[in-house]
PDB file of N, CA and C in Angstrom:
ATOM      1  N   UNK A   1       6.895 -14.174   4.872  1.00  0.00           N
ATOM      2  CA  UNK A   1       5.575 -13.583   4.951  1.00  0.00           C
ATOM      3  C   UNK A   1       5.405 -12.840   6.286  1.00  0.00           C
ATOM      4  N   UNK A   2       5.947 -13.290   7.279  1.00  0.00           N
ATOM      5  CA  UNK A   2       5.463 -12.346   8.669  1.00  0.00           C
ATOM      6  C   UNK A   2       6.306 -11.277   8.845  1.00  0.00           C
ATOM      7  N   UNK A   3       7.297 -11.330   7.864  1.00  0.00           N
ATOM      8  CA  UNK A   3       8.285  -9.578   7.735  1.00  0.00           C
ATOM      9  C   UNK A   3       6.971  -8.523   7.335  1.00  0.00           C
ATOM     10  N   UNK A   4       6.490  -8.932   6.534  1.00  0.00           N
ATOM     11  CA  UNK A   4       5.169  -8.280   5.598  1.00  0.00           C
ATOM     12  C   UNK A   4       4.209  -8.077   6.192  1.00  0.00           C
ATOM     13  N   UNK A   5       3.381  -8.900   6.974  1.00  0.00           N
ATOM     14  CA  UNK A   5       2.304  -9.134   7.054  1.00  0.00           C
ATOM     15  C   UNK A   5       2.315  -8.630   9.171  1.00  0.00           C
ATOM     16  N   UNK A   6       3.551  -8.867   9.410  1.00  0.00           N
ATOM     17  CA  UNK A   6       3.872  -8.269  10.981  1.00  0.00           C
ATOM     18  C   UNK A   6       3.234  -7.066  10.739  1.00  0.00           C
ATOM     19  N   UNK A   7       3.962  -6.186  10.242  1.00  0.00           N
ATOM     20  CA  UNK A   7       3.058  -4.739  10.386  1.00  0.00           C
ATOM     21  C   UNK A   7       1.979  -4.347  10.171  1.00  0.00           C
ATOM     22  N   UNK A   8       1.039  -5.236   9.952  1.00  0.00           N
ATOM     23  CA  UNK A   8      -0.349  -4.872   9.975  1.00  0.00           C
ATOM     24  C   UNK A   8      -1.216  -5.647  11.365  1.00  0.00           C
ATOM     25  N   UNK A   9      -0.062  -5.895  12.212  1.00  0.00           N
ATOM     26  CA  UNK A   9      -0.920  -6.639  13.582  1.00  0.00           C
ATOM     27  C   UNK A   9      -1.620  -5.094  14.324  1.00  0.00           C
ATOM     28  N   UNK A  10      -2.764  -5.346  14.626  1.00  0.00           N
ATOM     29  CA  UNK A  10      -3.539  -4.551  15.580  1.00  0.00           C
ATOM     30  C   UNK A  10      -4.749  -3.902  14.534  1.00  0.00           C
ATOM     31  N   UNK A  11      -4.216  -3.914  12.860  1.00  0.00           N
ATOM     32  CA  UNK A  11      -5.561  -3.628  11.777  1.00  0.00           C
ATOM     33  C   UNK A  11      -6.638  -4.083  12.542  1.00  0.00           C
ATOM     34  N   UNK A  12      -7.835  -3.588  11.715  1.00  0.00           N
ATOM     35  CA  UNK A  12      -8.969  -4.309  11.681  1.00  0.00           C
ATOM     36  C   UNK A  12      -9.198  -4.494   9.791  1.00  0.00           C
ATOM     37  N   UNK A  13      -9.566  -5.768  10.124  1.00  0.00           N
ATOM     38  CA  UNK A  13      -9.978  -6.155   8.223  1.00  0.00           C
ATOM     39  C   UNK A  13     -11.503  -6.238   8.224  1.00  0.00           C
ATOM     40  N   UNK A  14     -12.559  -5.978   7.102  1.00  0.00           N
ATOM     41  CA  UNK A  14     -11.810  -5.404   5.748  1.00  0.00           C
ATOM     42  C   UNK A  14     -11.310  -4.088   5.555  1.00  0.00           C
ATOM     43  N   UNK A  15     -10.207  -4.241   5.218  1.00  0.00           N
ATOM     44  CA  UNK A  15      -9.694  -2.842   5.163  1.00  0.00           C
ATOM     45  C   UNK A  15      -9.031  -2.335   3.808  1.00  0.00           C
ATOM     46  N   UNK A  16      -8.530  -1.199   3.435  1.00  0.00           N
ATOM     47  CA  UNK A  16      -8.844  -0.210   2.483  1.00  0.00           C
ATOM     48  C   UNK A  16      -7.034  -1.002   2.474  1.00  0.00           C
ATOM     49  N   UNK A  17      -6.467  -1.207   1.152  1.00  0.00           N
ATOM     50  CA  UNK A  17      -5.158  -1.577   0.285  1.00  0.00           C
ATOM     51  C   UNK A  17      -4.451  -0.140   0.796  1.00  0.00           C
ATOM     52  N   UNK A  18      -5.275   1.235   0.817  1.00  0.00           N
ATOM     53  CA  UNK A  18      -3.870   1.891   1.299  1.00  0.00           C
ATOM     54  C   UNK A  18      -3.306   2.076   2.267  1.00  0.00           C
ATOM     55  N   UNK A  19      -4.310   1.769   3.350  1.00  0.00           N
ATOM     56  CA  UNK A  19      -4.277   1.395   4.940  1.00  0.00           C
ATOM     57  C   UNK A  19      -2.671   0.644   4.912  1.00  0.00           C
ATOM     58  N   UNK A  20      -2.834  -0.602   4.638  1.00  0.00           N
ATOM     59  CA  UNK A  20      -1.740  -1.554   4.346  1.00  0.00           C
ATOM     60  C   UNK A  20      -1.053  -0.585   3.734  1.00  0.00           C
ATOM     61  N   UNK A  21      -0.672  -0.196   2.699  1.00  0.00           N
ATOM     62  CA  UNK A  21       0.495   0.236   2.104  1.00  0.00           C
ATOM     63  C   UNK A  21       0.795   1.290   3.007  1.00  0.00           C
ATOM     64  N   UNK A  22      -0.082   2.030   3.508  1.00  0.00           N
ATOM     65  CA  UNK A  22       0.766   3.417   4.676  1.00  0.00           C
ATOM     66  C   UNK A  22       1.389   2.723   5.805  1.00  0.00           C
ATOM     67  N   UNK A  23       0.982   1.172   6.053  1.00  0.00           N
ATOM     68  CA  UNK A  23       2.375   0.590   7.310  1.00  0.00           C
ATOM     69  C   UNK A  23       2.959   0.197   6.370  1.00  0.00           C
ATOM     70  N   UNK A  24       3.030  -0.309   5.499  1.00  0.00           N
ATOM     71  CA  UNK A  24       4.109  -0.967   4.560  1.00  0.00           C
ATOM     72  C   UNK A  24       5.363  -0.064   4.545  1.00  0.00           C
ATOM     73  N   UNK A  25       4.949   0.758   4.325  1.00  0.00           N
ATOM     74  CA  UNK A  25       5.985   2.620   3.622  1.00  0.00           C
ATOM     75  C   UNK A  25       6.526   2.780   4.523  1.00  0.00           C
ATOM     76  N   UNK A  26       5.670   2.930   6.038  1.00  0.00           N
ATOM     77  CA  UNK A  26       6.217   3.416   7.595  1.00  0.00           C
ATOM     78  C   UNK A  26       7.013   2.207   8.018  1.00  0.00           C
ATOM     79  N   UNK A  27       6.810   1.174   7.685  1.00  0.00           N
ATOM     80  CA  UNK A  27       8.107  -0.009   8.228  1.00  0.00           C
ATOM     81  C   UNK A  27       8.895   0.005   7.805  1.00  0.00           C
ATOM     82  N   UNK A  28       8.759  -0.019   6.119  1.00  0.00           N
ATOM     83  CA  UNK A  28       9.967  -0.774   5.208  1.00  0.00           C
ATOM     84  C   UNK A  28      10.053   0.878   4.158  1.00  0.00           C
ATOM     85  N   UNK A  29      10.518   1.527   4.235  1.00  0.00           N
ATOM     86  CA  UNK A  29      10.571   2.962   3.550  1.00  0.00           C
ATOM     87  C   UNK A  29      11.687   2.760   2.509  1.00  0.00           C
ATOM     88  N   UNK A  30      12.355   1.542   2.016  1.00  0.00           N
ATOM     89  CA  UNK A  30      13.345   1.771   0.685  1.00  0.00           C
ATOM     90  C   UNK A  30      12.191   0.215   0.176  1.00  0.00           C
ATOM     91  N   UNK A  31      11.087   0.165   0.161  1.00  0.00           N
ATOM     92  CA  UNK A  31       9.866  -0.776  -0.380  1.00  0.00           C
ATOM     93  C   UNK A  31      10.285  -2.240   0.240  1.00  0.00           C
ATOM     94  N   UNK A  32       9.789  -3.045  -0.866  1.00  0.00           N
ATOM     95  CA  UNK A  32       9.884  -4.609  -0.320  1.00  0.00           C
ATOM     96  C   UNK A  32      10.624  -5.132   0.068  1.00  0.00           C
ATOM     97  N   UNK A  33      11.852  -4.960  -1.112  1.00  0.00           N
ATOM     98  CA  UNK A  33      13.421  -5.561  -0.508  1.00  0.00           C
ATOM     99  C   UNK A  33      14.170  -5.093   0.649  1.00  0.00           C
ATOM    100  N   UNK A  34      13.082  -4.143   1.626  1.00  0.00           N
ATOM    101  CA  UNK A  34      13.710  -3.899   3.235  1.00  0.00           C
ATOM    102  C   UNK A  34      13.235  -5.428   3.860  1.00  0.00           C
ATOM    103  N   UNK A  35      12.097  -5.549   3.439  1.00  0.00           N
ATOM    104  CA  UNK A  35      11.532  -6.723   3.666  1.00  0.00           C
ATOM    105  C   UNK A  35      11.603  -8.421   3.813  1.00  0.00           C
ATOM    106  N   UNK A  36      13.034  -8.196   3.299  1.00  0.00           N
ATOM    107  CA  UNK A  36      13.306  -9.807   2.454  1.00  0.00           C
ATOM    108  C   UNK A  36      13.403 -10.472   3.287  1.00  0.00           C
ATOM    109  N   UNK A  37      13.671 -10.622   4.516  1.00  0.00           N
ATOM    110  CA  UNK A  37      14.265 -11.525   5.548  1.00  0.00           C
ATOM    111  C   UNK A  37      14.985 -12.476   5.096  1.00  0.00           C
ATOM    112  N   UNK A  38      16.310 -11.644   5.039  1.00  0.00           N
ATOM    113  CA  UNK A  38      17.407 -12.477   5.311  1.00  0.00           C
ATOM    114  C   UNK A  38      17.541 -13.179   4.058  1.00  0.00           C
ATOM    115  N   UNK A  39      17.648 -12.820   2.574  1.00  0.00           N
ATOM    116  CA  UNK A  39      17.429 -13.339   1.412  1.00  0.00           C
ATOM    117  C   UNK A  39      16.493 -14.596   0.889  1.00  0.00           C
ATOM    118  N   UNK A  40      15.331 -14.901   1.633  1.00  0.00           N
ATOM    119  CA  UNK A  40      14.719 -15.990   1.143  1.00  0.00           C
ATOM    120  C   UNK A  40      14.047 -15.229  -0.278  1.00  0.00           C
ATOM    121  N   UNK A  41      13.189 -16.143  -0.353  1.00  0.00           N
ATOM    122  CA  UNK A  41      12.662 -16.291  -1.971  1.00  0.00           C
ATOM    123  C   UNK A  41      11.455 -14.741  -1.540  1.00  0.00           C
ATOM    124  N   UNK A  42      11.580 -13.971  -2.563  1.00  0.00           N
ATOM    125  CA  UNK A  42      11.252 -12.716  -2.603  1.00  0.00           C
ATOM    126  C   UNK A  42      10.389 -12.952  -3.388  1.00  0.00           C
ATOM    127  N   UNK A  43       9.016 -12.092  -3.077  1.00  0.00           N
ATOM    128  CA  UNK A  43       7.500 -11.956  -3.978  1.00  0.00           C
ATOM    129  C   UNK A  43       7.784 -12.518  -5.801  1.00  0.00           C
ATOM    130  N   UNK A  44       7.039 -13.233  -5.986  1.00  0.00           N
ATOM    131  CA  UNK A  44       6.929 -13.164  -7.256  1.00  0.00           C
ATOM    132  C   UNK A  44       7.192 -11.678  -8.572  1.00  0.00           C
ATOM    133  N   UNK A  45       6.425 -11.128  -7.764  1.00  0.00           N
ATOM    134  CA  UNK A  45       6.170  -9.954  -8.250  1.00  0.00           C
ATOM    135  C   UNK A  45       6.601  -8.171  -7.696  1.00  0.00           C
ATOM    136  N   UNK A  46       7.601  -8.414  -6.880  1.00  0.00           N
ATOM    137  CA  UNK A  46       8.809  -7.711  -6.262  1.00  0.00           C
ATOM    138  C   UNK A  46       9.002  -6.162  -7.286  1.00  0.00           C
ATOM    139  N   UNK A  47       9.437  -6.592  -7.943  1.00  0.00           N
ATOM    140  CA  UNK A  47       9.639  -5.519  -8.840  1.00  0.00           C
ATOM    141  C   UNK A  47       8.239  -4.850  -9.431  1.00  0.00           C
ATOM    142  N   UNK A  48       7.064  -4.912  -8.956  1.00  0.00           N
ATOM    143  CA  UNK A  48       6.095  -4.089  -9.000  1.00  0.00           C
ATOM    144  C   UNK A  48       6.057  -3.372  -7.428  1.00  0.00           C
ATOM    145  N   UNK A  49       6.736  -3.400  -6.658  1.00  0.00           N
ATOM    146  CA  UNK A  49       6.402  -2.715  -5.301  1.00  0.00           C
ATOM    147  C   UNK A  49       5.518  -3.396  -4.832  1.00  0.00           C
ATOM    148  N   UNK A  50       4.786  -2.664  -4.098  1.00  0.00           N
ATOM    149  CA  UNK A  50       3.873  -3.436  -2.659  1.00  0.00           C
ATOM    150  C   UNK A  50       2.854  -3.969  -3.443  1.00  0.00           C
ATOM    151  N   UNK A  51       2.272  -2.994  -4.860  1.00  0.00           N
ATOM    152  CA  UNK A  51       1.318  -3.593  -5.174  1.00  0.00           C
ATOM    153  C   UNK A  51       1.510  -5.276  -5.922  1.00  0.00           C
ATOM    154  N   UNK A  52       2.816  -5.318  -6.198  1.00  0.00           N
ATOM    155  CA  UNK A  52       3.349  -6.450  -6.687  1.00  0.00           C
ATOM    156  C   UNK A  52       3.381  -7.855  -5.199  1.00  0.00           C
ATOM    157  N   UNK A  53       3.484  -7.522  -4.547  1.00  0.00           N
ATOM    158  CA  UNK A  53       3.315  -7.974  -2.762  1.00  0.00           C
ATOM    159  C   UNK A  53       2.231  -8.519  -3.128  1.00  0.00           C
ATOM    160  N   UNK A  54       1.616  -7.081  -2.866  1.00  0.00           N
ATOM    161  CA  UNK A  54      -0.208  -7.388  -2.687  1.00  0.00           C
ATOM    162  C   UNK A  54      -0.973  -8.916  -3.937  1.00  0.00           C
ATOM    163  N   UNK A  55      -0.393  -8.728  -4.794  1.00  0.00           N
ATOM    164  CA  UNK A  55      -0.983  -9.498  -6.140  1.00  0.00           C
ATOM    165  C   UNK A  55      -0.687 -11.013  -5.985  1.00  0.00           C
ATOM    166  N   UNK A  56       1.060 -11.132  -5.120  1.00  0.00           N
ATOM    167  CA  UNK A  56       1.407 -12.342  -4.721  1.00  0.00           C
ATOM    168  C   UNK A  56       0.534 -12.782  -3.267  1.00  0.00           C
ATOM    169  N   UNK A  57       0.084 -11.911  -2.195  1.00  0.00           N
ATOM    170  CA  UNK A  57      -0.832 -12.415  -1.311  1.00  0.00           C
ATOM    171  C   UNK A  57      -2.199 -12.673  -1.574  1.00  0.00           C
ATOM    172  N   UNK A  58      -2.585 -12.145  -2.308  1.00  0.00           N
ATOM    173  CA  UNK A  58      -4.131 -12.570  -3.001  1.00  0.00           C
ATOM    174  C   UNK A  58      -3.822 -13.914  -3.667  1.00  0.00           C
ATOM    175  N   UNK A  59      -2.575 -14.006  -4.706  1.00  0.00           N
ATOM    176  CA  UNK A  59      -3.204 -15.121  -5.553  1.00  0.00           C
ATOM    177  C   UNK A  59      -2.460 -16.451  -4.069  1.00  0.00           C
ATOM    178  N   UNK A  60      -1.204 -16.898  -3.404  1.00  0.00           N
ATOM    179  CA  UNK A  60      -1.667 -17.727  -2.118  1.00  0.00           C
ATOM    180  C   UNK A  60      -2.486 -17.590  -1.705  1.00  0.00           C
ATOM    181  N   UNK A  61      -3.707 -16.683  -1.356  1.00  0.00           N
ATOM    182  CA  UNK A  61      -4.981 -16.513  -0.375  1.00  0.00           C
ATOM    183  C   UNK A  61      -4.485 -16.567   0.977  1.00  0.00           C
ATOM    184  N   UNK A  62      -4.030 -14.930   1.289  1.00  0.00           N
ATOM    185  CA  UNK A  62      -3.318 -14.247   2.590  1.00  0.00           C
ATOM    186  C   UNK A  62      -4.322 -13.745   2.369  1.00  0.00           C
ATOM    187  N   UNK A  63      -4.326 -12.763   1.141  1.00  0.00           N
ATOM    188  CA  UNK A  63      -5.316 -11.614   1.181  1.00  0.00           C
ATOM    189  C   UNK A  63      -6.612 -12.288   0.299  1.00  0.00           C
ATOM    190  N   UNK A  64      -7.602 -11.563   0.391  1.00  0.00           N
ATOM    191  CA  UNK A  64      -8.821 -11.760  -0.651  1.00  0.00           C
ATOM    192  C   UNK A  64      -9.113 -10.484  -0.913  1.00  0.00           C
ATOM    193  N   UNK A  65      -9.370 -10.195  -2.057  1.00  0.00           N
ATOM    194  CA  UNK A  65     -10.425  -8.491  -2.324  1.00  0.00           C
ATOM    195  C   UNK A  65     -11.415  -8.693  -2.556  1.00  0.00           C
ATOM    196  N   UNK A  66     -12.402  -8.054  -1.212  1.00  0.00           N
ATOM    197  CA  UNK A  66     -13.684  -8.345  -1.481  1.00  0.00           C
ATOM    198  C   UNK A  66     -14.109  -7.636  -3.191  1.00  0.00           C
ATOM    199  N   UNK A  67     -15.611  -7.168  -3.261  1.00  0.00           N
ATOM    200  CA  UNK A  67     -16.296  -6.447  -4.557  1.00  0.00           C
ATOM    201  C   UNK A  67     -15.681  -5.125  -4.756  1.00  0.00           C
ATOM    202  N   UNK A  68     -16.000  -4.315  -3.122  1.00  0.00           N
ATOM    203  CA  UNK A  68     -15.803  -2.919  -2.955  1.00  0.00           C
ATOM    204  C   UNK A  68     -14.359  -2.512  -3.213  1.00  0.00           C
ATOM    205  N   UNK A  69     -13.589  -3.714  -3.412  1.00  0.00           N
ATOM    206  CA  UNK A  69     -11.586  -3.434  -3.111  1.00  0.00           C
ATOM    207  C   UNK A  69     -10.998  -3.652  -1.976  1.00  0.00           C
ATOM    208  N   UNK A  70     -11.678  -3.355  -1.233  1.00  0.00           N
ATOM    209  CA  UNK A  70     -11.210  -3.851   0.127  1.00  0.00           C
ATOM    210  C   UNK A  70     -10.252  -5.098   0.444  1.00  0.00           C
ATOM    211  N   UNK A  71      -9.259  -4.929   1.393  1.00  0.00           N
ATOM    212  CA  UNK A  71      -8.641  -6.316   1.676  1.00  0.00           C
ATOM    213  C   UNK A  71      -9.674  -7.046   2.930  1.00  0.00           C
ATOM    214  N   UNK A  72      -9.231  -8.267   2.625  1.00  0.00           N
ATOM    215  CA  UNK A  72      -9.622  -8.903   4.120  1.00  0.00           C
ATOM    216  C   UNK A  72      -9.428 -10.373   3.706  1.00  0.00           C
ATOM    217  N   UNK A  73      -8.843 -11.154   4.835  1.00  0.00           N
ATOM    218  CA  UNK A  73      -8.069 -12.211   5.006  1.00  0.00           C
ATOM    219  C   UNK A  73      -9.108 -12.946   5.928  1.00  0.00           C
ATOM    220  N   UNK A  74      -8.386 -14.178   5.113  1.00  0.00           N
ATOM    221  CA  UNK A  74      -9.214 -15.553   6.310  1.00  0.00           C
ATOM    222  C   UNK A  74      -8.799 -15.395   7.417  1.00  0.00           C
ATOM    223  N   UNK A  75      -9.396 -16.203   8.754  1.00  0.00           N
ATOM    224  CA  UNK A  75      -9.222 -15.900  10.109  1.00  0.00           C
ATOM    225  C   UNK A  75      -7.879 -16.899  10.631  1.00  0.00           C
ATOM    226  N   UNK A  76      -7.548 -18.203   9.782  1.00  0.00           N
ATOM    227  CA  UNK A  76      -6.355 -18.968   9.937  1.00  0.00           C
ATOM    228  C   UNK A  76      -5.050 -17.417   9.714  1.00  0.00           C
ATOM    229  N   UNK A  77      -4.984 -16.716   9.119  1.00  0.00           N
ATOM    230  CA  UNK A  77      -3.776 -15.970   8.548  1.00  0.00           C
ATOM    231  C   UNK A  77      -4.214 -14.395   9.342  1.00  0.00           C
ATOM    232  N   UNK A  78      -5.617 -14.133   9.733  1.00  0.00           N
ATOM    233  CA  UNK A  78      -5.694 -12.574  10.342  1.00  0.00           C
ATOM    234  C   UNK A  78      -5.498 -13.065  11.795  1.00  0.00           C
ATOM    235  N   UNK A  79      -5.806 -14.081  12.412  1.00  0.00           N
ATOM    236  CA  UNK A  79      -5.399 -14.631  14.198  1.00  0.00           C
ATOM    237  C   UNK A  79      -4.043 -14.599  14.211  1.00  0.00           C
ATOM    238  N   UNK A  80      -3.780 -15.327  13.522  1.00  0.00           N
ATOM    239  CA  UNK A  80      -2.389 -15.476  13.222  1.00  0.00           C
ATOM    240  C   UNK A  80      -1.101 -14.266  13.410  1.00  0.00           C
ATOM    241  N   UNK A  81      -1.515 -13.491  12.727  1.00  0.00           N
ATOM    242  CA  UNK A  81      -0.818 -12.364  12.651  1.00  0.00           C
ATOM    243  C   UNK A  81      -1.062 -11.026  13.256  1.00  0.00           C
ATOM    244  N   UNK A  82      -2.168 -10.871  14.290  1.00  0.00           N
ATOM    245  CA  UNK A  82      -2.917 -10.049  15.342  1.00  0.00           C
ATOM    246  C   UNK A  82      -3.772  -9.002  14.607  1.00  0.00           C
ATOM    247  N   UNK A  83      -4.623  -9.546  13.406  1.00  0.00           N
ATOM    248  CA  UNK A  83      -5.217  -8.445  12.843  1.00  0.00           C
ATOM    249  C   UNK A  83      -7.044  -8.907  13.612  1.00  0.00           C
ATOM    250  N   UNK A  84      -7.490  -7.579  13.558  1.00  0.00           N
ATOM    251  CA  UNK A  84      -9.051  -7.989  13.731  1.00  0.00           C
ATOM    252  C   UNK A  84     -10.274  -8.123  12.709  1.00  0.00           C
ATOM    253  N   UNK A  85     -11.586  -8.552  13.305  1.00  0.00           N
ATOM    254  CA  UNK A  85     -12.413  -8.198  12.330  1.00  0.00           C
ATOM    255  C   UNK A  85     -13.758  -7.356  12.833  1.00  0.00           C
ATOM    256  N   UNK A  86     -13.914  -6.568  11.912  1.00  0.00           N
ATOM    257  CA  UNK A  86     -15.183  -5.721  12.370  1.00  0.00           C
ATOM    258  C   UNK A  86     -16.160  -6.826  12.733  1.00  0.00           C
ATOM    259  N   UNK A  87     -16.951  -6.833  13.690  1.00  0.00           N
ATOM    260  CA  UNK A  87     -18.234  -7.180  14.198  1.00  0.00           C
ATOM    261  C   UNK A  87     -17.892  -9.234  14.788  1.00  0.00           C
ATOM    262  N   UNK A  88     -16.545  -9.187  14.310  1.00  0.00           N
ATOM    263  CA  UNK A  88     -15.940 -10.402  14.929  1.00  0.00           C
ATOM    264  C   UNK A  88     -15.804 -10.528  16.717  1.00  0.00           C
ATOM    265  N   UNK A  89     -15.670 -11.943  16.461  1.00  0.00           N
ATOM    266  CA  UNK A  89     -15.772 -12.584  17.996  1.00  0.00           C
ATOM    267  C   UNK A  89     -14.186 -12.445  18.357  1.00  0.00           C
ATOM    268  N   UNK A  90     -13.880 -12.280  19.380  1.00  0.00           N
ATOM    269  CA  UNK A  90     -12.326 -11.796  19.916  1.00  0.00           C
ATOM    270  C   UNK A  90     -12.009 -13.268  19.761  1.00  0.00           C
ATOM    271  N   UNK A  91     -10.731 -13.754  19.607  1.00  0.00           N
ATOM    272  CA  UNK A  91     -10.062 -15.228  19.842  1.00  0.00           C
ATOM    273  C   UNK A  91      -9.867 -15.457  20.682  1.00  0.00           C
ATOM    274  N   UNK A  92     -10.024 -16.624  21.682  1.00  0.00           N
ATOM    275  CA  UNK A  92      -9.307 -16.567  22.772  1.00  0.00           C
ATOM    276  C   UNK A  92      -7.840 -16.740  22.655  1.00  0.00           C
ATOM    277  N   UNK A  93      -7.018 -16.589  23.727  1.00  0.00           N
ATOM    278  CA  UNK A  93      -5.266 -16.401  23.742  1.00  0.00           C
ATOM    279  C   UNK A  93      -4.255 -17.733  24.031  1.00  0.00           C
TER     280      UNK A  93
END
């Protein structure tokens, strides 16, 4: 998960699914399986591309989609991984 989810450190969430997929593309440019680290157990859903990613981080609850579509993640998994939140309190370090 932090092969994946690394390149979105410095976001701010909630944010727009293509946001994510334009670092996804700019990191990993031959799709997920640039991604694999080191052959562990690969997305459920791999063979749909990122959006196949995306479908496996929503249903663990990495990601949530709000109403509007938007992504945005709990604060255990967005601290975690250096993403922010609009109108959020900074973490301390």
């Amino acid at each position: 998960m932090r092969y994946v989810l690394g390149p979105l450190s410095g976001l701010i969430v909630p944010i727009s699914f293509d946001v994510i997929l334009q670092r996804w593309e700019e990191s990993f440019p031959h799709g997920p399986q640039d991604a694999d680290a080191g052959g562990r157990l690969p997305p459920q859903h791999a063979e749909k591309g990122w959006v196949g990613v995306r479908e496996d981080l929503l249903t663990v609850g990495v990601f949530e989609q709000r109403k509007d579509g938007r992504i945005d993640m709990p604060d255990l998994y967005r601290v975690g991984f250096g993403l922010g939140r609009r109108g959020g309190i900074k973490p301390k370090k």
